[in-house]
Every structure is written in structure tokens, then in C-alpha cells.
C-alpha atoms as a PDB file:
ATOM      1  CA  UNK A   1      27.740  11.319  -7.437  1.00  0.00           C
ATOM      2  CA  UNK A   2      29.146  13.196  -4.818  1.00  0.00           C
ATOM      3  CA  UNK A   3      31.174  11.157  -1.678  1.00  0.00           C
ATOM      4  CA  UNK A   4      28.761  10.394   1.307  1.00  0.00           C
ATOM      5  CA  UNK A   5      28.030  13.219   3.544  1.00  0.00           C
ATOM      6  CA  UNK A   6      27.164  11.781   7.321  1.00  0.00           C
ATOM      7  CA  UNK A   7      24.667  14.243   8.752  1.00  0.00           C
ATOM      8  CA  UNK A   8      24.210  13.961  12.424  1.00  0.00           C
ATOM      9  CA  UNK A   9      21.950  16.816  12.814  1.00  0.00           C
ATOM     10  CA  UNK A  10      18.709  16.500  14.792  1.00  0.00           C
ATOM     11  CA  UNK A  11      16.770  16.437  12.473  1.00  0.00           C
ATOM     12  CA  UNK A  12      18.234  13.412  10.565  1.00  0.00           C
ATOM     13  CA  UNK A  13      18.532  11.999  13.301  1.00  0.00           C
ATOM     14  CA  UNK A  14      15.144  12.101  14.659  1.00  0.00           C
ATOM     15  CA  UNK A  15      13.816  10.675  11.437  1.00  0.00           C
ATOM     16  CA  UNK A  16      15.826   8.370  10.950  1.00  0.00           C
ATOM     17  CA  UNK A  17      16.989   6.932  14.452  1.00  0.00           C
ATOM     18  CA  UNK A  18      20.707   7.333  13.650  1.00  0.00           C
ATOM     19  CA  UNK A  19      22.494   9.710  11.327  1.00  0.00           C
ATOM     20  CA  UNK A  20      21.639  10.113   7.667  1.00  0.00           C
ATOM     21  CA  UNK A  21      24.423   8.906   4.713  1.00  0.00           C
ATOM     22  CA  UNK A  22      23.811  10.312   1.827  1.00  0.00           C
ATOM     23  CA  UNK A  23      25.103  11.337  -1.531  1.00  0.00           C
ATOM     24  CA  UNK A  24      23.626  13.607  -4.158  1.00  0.00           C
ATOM     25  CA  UNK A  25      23.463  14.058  -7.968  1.00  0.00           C
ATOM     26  CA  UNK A  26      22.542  17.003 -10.697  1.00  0.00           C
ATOM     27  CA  UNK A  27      18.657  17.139 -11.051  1.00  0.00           C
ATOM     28  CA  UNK A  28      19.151  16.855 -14.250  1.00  0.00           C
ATOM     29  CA  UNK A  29      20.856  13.393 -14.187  1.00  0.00           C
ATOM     30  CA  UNK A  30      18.267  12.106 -11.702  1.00  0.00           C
ATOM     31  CA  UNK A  31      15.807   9.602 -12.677  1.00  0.00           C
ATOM     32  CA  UNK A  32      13.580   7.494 -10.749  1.00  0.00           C
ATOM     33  CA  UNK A  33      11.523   4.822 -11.523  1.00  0.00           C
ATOM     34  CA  UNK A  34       8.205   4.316  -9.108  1.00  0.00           C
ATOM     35  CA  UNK A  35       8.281   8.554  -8.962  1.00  0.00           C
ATOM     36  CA  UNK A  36       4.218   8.457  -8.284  1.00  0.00           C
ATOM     37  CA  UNK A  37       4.929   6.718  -4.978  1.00  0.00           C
ATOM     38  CA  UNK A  38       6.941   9.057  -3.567  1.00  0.00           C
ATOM     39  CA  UNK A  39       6.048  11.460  -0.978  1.00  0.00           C
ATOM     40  CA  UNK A  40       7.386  15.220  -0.448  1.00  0.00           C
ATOM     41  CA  UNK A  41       7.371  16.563   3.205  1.00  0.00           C
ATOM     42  CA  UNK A  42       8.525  20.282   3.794  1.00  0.00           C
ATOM     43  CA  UNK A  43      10.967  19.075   6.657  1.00  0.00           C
ATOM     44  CA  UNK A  44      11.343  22.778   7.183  1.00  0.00           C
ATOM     45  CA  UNK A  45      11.550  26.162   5.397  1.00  0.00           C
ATOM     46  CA  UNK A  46      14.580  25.368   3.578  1.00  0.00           C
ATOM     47  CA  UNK A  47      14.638  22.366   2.921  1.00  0.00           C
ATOM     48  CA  UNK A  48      11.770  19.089   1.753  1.00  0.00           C
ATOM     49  CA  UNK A  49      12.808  15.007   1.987  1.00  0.00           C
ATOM     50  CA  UNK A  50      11.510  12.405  -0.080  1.00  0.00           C
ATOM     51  CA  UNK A  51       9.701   9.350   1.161  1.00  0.00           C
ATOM     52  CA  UNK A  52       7.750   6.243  -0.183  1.00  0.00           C
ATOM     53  CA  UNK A  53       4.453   6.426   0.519  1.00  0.00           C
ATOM     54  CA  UNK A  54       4.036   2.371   0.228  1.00  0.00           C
ATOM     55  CA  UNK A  55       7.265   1.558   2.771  1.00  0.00           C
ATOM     56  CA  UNK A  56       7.794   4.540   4.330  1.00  0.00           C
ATOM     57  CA  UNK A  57      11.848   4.309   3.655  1.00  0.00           C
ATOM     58  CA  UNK A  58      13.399   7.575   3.735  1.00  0.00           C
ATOM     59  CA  UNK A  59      14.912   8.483  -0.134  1.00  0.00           C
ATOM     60  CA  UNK A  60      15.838  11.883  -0.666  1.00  0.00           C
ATOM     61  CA  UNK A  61      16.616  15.246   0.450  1.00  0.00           C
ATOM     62  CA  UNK A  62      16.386  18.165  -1.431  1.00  0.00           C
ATOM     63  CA  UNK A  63      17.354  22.085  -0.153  1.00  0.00           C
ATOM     64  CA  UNK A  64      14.647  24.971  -1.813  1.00  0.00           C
ATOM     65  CA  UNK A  65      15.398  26.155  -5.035  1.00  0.00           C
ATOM     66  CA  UNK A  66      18.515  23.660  -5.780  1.00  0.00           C
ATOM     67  CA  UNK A  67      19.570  21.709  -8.657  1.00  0.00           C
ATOM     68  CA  UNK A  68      20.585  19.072  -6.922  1.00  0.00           C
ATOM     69  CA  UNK A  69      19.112  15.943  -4.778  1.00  0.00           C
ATOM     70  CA  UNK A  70      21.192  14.226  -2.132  1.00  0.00           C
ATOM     71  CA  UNK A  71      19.965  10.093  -2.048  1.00  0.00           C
ATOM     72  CA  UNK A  72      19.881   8.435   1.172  1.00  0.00           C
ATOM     73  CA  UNK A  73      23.261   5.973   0.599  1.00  0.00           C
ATOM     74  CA  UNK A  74      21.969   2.897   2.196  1.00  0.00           C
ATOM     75  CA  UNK A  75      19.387   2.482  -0.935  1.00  0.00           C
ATOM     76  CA  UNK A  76      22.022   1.466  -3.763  1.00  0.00           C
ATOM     77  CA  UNK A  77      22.862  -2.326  -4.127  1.00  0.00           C
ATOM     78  CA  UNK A  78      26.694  -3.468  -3.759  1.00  0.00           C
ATOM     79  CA  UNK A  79      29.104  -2.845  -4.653  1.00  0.00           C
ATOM     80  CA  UNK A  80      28.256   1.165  -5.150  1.00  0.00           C
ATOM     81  CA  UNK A  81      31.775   2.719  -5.159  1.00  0.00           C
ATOM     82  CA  UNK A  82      30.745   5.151  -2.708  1.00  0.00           C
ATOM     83  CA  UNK A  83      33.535   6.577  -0.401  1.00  0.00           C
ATOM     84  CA  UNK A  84      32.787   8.345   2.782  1.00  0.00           C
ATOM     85  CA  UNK A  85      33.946  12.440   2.033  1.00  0.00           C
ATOM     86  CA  UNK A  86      32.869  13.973   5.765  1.00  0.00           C
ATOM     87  CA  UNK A  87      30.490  14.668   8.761  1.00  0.00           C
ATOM     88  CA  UNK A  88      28.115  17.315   9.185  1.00  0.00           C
ATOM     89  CA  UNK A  89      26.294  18.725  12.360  1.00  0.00           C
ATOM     90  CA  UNK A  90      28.858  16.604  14.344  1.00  0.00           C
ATOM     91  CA  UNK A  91      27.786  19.087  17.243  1.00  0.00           C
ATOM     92  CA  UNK A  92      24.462  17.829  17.769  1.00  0.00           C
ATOM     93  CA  UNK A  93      25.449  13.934  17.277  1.00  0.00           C
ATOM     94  CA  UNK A  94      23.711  11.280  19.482  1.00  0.00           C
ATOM     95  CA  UNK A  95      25.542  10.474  23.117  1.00  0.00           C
ATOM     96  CA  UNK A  96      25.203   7.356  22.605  1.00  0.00           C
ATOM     97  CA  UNK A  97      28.446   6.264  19.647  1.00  0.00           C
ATOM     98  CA  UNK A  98      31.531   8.197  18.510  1.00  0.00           C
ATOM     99  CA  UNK A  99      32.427   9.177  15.061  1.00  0.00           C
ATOM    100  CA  UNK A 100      36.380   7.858  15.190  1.00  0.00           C
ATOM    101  CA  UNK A 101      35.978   6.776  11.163  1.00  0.00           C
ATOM    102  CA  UNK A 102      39.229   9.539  10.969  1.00  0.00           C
ATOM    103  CA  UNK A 103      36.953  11.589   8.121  1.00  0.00           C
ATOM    104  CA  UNK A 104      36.804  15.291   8.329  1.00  0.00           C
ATOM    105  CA  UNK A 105      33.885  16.704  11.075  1.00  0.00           C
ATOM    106  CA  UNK A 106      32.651  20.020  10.919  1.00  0.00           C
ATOM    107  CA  UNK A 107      29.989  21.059  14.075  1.00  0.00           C
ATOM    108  CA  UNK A 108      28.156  22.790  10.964  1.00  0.00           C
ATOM    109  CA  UNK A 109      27.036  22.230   7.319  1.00  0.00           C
ATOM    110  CA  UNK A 110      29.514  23.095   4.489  1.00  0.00           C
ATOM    111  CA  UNK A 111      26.935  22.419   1.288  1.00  0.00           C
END
């Protein structure tokens, strides 16, 4: 898996109260147990996140047409061995905290 992108877009934000963490794996190296509870919503034209249906916890995110799903962090048990990599959107993050974590920040998304 991929180090932990920190979105802070509105979007994520929004949904989620805060910013998003996530990482992301190969489709193809994905699996999932519980699959028939999870939800789909077509956040926008580009781009669809993954729910549960029973909880309501937020699980994936998945851009059109990739081959690849980013995983909401905060869902694996410790230890992961997740490392932060960077921040995303950091142009749009809440007033309310700082990002001062010294990772890279881009006002914009890189993927």
C-alpha cells in the first residue's frame, strides 16, 4: 500500500468532519470481506466513495475508470506500518487547526 495521503479538500472534509487519511492498493490485490454491505455513492463525476450501509463508516474512495482503491487509514488495526507520504487540497483546509506535521503540502491533488 501506498503512504497515507491527507486530503483536506471540501469535500472530504464535509463528509467526514475533518480531513480524510487514506492509503490505496491495486484492484486487483483488494479483497473485502462483508462486500454486500457496502454502499457506492457517485460523490461526483469523477470520482464514487464507499460506505457501509449497516454503520455508515466511510471505507473507500475510488476515481472513474481506475485500477486502484484508496482505504480510509483509520480502519486497519495496530500496528499498520503506515507512514504519512503528503497533503492534498491544503488550500481549502479547515480554519480551525494547522498542518505543521513537516510532510510535503501541495494546494492541489498530485494522484
Amino acid at each position: 500500500m501506498r503512504n497515507v495521503i491527507f486530503c483536506h479538500c471540501q469535500q472530504c472534509r464535509k463528509q467526514s468532519g475533518h480531513y480524510y487519511a487514506a492509503t490505496s492498493v491495486e484492484d486487483a490485490r483488494l479483497y473485502v470481506t462483508g462486500e454486500e454491505h457496502i454502499t457506492w455513492y457517485a460523490a461526483s463525476a469523477a470520482a464514487k466513495r464507499g460506505f457501509c450501509r449497516v454503520c455508515g463508516s466511510a471505507l473507500f474512495w475510488k476515481r472513474e475508470a481506475s485500477e486502484v482503491t484508496s482505504i480510509m487509514a483509520g480502519l486497519f488495526d495496530s500496528p499498520t506500518g503506515l507512514k504519512g507520504g503528503y497533503h492534498i487540497f491544503t488550500n481549502e483546509k479547515g480554519d480551525y487547526y494547522t498542518v505543521a506535521d513537516g510532510l510535503p503540502c501541495f494546494s492541489y491533488s498530485d494522484d
